[in-house]
Protein backbone atom coordinates (compact mmCIF):
# COMPACT_ATOMS: atom_id res chain seq x y z
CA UNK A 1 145.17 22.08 122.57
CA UNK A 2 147.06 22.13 119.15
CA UNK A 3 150.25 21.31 120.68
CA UNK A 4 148.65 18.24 122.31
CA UNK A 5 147.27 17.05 118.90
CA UNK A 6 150.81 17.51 117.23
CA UNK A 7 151.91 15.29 120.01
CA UNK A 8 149.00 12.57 120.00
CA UNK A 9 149.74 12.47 115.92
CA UNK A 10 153.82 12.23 116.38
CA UNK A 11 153.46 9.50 118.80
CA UNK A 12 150.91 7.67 116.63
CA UNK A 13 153.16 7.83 113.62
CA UNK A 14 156.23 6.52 115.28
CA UNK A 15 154.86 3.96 116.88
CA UNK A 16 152.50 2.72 113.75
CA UNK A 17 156.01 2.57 111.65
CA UNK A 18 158.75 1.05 114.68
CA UNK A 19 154.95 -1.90 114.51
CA UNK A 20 155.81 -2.38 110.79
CA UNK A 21 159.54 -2.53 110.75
CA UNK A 22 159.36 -4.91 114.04
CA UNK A 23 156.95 -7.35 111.49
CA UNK A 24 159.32 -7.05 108.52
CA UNK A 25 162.16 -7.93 110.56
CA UNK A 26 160.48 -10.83 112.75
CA UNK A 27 159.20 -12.22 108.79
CA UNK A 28 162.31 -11.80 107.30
CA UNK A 29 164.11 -14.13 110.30
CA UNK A 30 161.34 -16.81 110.13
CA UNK A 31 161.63 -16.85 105.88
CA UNK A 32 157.93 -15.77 105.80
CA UNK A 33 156.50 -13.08 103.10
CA UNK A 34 154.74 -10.07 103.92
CA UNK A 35 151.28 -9.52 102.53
CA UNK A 36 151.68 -7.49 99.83
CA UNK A 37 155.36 -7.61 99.67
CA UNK A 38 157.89 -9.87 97.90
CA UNK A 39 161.03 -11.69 100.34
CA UNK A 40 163.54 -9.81 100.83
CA UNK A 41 162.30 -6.95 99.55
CA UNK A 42 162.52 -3.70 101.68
CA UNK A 43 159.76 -0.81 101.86
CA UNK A 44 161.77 1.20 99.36
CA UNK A 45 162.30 -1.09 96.77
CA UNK A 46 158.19 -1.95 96.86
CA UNK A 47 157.55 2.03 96.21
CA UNK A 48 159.79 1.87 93.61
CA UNK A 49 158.25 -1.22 91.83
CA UNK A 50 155.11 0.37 92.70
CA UNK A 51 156.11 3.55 90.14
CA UNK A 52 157.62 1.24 87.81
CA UNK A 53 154.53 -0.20 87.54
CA UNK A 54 152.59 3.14 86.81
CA UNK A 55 155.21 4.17 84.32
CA UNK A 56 154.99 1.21 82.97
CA UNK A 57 151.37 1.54 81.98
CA UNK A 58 151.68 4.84 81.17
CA UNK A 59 154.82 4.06 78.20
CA UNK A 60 152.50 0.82 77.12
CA UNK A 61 150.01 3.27 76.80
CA UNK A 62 151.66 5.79 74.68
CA UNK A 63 153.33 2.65 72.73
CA UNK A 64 149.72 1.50 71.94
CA UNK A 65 148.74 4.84 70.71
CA UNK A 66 151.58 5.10 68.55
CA UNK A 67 151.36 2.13 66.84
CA UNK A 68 147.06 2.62 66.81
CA UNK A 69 148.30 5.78 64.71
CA UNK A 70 150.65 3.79 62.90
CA UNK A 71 148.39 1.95 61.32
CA UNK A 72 145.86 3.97 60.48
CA UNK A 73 148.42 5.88 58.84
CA UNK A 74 149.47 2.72 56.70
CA UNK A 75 145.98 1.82 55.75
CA UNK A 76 145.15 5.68 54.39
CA UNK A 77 148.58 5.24 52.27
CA UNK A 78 147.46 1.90 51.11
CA UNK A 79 144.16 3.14 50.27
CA UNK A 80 145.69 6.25 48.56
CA UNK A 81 148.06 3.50 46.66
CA UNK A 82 145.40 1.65 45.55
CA UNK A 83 143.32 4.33 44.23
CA UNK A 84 146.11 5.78 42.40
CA UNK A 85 146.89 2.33 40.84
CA UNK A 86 143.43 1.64 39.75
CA UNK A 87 143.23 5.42 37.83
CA UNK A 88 146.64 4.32 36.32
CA UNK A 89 145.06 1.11 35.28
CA UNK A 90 142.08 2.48 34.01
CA UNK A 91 143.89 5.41 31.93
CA UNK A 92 146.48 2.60 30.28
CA UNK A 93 143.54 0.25 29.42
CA UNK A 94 141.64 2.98 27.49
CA UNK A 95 144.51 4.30 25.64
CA UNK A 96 145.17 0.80 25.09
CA UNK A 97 141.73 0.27 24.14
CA UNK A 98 141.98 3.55 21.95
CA UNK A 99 145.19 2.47 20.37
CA UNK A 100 143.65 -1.67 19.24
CA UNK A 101 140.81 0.87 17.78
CA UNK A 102 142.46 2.66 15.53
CA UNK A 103 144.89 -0.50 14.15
CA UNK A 104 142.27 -1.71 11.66
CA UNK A 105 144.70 -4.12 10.31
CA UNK A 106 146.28 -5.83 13.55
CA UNK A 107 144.79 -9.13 15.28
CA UNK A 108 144.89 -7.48 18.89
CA UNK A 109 141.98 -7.49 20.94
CA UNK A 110 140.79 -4.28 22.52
CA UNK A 111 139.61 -6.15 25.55
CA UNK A 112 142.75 -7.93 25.90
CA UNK A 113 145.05 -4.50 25.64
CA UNK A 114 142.75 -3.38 28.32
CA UNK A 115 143.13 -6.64 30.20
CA UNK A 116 146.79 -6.74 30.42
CA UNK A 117 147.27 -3.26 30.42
CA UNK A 118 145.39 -3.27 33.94
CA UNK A 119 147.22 -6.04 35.72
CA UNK A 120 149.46 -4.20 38.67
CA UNK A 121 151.62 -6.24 41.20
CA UNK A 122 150.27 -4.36 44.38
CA UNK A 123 153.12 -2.95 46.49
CA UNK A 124 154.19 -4.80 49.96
CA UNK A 125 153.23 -2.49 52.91
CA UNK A 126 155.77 -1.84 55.46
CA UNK A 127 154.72 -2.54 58.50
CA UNK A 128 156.14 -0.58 61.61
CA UNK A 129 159.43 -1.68 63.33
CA UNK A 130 158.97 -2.65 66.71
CA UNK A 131 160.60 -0.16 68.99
CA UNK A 132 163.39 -1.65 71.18
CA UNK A 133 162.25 -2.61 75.17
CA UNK A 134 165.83 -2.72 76.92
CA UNK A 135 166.02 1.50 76.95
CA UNK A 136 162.43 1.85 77.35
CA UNK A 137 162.55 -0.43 80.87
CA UNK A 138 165.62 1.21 82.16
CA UNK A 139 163.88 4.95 81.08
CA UNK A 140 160.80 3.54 83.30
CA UNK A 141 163.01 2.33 86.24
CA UNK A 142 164.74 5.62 86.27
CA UNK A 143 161.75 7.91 86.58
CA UNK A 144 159.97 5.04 88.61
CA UNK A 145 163.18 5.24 91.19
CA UNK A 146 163.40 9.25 91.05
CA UNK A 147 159.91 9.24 91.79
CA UNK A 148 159.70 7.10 94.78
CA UNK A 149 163.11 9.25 96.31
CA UNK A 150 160.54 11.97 96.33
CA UNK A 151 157.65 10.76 97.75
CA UNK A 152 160.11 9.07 100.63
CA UNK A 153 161.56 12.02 101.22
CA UNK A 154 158.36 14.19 101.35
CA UNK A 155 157.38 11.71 104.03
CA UNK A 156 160.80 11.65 105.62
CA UNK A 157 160.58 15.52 106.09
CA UNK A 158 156.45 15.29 107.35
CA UNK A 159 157.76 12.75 110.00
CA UNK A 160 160.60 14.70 111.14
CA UNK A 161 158.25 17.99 111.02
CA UNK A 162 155.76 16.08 113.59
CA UNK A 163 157.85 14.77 115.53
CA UNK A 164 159.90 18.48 116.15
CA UNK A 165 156.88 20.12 116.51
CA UNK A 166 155.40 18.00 119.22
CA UNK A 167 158.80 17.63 121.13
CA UNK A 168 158.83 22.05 121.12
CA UNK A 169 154.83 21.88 121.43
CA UNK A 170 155.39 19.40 124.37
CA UNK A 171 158.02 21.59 125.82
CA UNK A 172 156.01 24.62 125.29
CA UNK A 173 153.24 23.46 127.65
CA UNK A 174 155.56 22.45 130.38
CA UNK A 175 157.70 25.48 130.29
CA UNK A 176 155.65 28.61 129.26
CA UNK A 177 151.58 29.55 128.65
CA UNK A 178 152.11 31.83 125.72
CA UNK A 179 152.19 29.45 122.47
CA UNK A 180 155.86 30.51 121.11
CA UNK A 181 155.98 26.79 119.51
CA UNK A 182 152.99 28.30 116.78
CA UNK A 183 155.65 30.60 115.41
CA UNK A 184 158.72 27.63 114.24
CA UNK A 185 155.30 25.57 113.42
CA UNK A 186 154.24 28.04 111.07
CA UNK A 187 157.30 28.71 109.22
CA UNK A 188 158.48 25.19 109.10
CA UNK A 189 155.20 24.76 107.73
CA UNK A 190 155.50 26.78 105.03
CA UNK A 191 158.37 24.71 104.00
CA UNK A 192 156.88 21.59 104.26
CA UNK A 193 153.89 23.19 102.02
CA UNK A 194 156.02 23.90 99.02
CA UNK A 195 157.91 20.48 99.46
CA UNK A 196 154.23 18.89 99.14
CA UNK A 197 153.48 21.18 95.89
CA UNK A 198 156.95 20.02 94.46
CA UNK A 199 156.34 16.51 94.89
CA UNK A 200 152.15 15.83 94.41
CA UNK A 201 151.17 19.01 93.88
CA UNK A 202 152.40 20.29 90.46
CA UNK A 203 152.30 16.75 89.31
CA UNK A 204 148.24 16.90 89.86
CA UNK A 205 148.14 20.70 88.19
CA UNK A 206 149.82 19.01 85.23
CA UNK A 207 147.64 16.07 84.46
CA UNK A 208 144.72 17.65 85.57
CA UNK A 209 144.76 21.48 83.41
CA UNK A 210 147.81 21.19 81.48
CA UNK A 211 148.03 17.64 79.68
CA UNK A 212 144.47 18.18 78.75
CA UNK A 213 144.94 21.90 77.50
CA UNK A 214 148.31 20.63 75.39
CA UNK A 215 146.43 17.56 73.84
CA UNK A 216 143.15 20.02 72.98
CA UNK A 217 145.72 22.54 71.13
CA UNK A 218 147.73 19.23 69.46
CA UNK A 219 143.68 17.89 68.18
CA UNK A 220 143.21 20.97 67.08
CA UNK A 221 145.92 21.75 65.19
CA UNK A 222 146.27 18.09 63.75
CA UNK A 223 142.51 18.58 62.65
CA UNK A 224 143.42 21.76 60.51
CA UNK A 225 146.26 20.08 58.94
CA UNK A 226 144.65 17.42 58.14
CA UNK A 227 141.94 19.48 56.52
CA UNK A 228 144.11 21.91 55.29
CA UNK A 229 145.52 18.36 52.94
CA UNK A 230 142.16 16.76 52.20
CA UNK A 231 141.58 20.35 50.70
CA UNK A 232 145.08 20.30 48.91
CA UNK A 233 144.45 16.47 47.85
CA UNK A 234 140.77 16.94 46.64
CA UNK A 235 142.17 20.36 44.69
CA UNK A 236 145.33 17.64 42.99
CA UNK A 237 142.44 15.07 42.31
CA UNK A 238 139.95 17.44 40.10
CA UNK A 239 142.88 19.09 38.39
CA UNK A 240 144.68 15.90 37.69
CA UNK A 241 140.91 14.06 36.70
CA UNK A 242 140.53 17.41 34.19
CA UNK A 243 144.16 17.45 32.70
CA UNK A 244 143.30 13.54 32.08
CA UNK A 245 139.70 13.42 31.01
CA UNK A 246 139.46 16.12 28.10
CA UNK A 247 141.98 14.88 26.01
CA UNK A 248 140.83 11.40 26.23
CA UNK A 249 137.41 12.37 25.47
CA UNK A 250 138.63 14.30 22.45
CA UNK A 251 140.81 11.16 21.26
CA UNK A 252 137.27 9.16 21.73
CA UNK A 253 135.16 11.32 19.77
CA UNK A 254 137.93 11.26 17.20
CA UNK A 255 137.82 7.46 17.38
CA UNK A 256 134.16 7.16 17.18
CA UNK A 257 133.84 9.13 14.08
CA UNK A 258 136.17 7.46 12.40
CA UNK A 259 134.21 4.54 13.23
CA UNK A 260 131.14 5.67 11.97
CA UNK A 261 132.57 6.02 8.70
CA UNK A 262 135.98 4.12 8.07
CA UNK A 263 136.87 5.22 4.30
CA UNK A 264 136.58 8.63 5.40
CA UNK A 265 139.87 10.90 4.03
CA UNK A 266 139.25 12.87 6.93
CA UNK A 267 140.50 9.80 9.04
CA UNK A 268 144.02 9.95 8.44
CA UNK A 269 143.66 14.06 10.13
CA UNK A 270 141.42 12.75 12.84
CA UNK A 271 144.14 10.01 13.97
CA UNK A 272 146.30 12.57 14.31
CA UNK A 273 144.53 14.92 16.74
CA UNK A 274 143.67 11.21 18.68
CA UNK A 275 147.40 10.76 18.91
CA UNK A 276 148.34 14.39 19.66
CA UNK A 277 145.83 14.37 22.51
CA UNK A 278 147.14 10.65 24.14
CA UNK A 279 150.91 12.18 23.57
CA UNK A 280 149.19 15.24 26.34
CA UNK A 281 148.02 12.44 28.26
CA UNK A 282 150.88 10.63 28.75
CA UNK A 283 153.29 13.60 29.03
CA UNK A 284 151.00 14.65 32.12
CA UNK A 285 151.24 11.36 33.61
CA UNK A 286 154.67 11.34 33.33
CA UNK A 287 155.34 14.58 34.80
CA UNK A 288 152.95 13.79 37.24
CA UNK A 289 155.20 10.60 38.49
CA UNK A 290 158.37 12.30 38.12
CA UNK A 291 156.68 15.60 40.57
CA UNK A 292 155.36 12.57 42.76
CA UNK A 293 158.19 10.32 43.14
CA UNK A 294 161.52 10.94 45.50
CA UNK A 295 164.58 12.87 43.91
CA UNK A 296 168.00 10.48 43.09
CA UNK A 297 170.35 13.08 43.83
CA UNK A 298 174.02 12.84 43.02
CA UNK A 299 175.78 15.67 45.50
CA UNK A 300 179.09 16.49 44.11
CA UNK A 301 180.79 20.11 43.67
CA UNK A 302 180.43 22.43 40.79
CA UNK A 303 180.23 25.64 39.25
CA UNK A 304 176.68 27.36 39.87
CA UNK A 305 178.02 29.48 36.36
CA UNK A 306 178.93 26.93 34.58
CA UNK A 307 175.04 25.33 35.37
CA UNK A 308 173.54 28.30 34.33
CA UNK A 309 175.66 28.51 31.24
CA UNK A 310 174.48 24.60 30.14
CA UNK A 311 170.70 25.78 30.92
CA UNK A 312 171.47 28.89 28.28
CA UNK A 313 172.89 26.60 25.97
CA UNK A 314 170.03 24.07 25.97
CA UNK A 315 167.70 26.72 25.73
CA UNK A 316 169.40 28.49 22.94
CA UNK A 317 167.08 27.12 19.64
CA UNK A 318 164.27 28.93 21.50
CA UNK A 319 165.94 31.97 22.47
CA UNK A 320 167.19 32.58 18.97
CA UNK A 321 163.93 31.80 17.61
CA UNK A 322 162.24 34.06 20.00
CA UNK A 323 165.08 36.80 19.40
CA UNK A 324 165.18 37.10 22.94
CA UNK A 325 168.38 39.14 23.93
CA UNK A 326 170.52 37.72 26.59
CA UNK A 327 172.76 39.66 28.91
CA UNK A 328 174.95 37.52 31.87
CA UNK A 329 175.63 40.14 34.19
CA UNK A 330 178.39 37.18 36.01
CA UNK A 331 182.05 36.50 35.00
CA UNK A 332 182.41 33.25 36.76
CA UNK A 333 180.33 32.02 39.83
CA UNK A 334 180.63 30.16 43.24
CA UNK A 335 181.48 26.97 43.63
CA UNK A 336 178.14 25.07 44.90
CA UNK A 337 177.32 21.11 46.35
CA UNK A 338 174.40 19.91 44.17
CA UNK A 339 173.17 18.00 41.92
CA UNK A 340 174.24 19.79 38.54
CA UNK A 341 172.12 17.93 36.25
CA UNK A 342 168.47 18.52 38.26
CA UNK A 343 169.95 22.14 38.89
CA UNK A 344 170.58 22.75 35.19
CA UNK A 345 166.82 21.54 34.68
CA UNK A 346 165.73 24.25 37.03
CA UNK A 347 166.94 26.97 35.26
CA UNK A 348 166.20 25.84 31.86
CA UNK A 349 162.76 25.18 33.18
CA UNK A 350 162.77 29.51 34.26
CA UNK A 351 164.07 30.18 31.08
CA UNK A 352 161.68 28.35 29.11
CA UNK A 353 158.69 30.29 31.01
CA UNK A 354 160.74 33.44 30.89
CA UNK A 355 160.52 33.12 26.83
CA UNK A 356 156.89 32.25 26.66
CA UNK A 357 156.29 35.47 28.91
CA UNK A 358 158.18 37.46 26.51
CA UNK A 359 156.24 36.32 23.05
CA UNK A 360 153.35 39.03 23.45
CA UNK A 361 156.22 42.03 23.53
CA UNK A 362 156.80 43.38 20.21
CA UNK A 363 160.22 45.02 20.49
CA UNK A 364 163.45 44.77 22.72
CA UNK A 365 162.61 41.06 24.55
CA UNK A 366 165.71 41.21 27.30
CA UNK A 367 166.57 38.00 29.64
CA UNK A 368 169.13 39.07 32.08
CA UNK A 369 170.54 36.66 34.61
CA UNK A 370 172.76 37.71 38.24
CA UNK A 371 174.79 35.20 40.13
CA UNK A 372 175.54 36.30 43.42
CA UNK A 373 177.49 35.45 46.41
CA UNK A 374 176.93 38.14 48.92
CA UNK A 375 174.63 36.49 51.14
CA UNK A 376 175.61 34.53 54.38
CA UNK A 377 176.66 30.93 53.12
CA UNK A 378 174.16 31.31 50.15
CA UNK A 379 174.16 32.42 46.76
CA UNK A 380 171.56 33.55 44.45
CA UNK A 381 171.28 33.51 40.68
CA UNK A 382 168.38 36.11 39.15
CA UNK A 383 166.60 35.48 36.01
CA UNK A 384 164.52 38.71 35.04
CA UNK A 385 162.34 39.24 32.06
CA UNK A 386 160.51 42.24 30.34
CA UNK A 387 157.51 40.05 29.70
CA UNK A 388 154.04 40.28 30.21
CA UNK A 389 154.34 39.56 33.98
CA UNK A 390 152.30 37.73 36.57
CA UNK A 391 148.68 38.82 38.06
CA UNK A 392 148.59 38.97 41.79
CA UNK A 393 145.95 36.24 41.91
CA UNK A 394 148.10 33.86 40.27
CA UNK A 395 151.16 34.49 41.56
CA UNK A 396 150.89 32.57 45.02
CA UNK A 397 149.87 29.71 42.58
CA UNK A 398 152.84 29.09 40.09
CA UNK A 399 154.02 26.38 42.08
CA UNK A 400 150.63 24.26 42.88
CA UNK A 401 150.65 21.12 40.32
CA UNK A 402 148.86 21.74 37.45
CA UNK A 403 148.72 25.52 37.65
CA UNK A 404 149.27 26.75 34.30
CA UNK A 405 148.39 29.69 32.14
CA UNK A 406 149.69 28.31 28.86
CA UNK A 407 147.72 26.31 26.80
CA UNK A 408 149.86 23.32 25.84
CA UNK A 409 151.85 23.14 29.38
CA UNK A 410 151.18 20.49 31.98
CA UNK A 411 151.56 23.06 35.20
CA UNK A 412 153.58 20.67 36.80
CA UNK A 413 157.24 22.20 35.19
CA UNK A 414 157.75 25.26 38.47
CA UNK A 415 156.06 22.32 41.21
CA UNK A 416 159.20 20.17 40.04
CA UNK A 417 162.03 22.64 40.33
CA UNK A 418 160.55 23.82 43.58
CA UNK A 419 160.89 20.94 44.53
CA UNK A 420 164.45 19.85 43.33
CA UNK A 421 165.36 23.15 44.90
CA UNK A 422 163.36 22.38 48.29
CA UNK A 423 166.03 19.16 48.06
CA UNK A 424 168.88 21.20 47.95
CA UNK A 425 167.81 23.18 50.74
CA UNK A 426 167.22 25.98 49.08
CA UNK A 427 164.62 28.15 48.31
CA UNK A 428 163.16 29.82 44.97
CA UNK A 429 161.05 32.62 45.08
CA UNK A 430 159.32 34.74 42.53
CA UNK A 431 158.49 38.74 42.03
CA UNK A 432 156.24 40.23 39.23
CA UNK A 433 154.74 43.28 37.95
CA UNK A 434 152.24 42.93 35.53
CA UNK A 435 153.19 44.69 32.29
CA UNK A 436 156.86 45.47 33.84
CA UNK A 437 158.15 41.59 33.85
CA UNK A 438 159.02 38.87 36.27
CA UNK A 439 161.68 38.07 38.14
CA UNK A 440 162.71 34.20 39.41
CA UNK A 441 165.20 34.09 42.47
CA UNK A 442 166.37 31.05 43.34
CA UNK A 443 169.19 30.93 46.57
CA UNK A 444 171.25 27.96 47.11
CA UNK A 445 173.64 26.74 49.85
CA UNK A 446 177.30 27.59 49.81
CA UNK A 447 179.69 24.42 51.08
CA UNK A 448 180.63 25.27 54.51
């Protein structure tokens, strides 16, 4: 009975196909166009502008999505922009205001300082460059064309597999009673399963479990990111709206009581303190758009010793005034690609906290400082102190902006060289003991 049905199907198929072929040719010879089909076009060529099609859809798709992200991208940038440039604006048109205040004797407005003070060109957004087409088609025609090959050969191999099985089925019932034919079917079968799989089947397993799965673990992840920077940005907000707010409020109250009472001596002292506190202000604003703004580096060779030496030398006032003894366990150094200038600002930015760590010891302050060239392509300069040292709840925070445990620094100094040294690609690390000292280790690249 199966062999039968293998037959009835082969026969079918055949003849259903040799009907089709017979059309296209007899339309072809009278100039006529199938339904469905364009002139001149062949069966093989409509598959494949079939999948072009689909891929088609599918790259317009993913275009659409990218530019859909695009944009929302450039719009949470321009808002960020804009928010940052009306805080700027505000904070210059009440020091202005502060500043026309306290000049008793000039004929400038406060309102007006405040006025022109807050005018800001806004900045021209860039908008996405359109993605070129000409790859994009031919990448679509390729798959499009690789994909129809397989489905025409799956089909290929299913009409060959009916049409041998029914000839042996056929020959089977004419020749013998026991079903020998089952045995080839089976096993050619097999075969002809996994060529299915290959072609339609893992394709379905893919877009149906394991696109999904990937684009629930990319959500996911994308989600705690971007949480993971609201949380960063909202902690940078507060800290920056603190550093900002309590000197200007001091400066006010300063300004205020010299207004309640102008012929005060007292004044001359309170503009002081007003001034002192703007001077914070604007230092942290300025350190804030130097930590926020890209690096100009100028790559060119030199001597990692002969950097370290220039960050000794500009540091050398303090260290003498600190009586901080300085030992250079290095001779000479490696020769390094860098920018020697933001380098040399790195170290003399360790030093400087080195030195404020060591103003609490009494006796025997010691700065030591290791170049070394040991390492794989890198080398490492150490700056160790006998200070005070670092808590373990602080130390994971050094290099957050505006983490600072002195009282006149801006927290923004070790958030800089990180990341002038980041720019480099290199890293700088940090190890402390409270009570024992602290140790800076910073590793650059070696030219290869």
């Amino acid at each position: 009975m199966m062999a039968i049905v293998g037959f009835i199907v082969a026969v079918v198929l055949f003849s259903h196909f040799g009907r089709r072929l017979k059309e296209s040719r007899a339309l072809g010879r009278r100039g006529e166009e199938p339904a469905g089909m364009l002139r001149g076009a062949s069966w093989h060529e409509e598959w494949e502008r079939h999948w072009a099609q689909k891929f088609r859809r599918q790259a317009e798709w993913r275009q659409s999505c990218v530019e859909e992200h695009s944009r929302r991208e450039s719009r949470r940038h321009r808002r960020r922009r804009e928010r940052a440039e009306r805080a700027a604006a505000a904070e210059r048109a009440a020091e202005a205001a502060i500043r026309a205040a306290m000049d008793t004797r000039g004929g400038s407005s406060p309102a007006a300082a405040a006025g022109a003070s807050a005018h800001a060109a806004p900045a021209a957004e860039a908008k996405p460059s359109s993605t070129a087409r000409d790859p994009q088609e031919a990448a679509i025609l390729k798959r499009a064309r690789r994909r129809a090959r397989a489905e025409v050969g799956f089909y290929a191999h299913l009409m060959s597999y009916l049409g041998v099985i029914g000839f042996l089925a056929l020959l089977n019932v004419l020749t013998a009673r026991y079903p020998w034919f089952l045995w080839p079917a089976l096993g050619w079968g097999l075969g002809l399963f996994a060529h299915y799989m290959a072609v339609f089947g893992s394709r379905t397993l893919k877009e149906r479990y394991f696109y999904p799965a990937v684009e629930r673990e990319v959500r996911r992840e994308t989600m705690s990111v971007r949480t993971e920077k609201q949380a960063s940005i909202d902690e940078l907000s507060a800290t920056i709206a603190h550093e900002i707010r309590n000197p200007i409020a001091a400066a006010k109250s300063l300004v205020q009581q010299m207004g309640e009472d102008p012929r005060s001596v007292e004044n001359v002292e309170y503009a002081n303190v007003a001034l002192e506190e703007l001077d914070r202000v604007e230092k942290s604003i300025s350190h804030l758009l130097r930590y926020a703004k890209e690096e100009d580096l100028t790559f060119a060779p030199a001597s990692l010793a002969g950097v370290v030496d220039a960050a000794l030398t500009e540091m050398r006032a303090k260290l003498d005034a600190g009586k901080v003894a300085v030992a250079r366990n290095y001779i000479g150094g490696p020769t390094i690609v860098g920018d020697a200038e933001k380098l040399r600002q790195v170290f003399a930015n360790v030093i400087d906290n080195a030195i404020d760590a060591l103003e609490p010891v009494e006796h025997e302050r010691k700065l030591e400082l290791f170049i070394e060239n040991g390492l794989p392509n890198r080398a490492r300069v150490r700056v160790r102190d006998n200070g005070v040292g670092i808590a373990p709840g602080k130390i994971d925070r050094i290099f957050n902006p505006f983490f600072t445990t002195k009282a006149r620094g801006t927290g923004l100094g070790m958030a800089i060289s990180k990341k002038i040294v980041e720019a480099h690609e290199g890293s700088i690390d940090v190890l402390s003991e409270p009570g024992r000292g602290t140790e800076f280790v910073v590793t650059l690249p070696l030219p290869h």
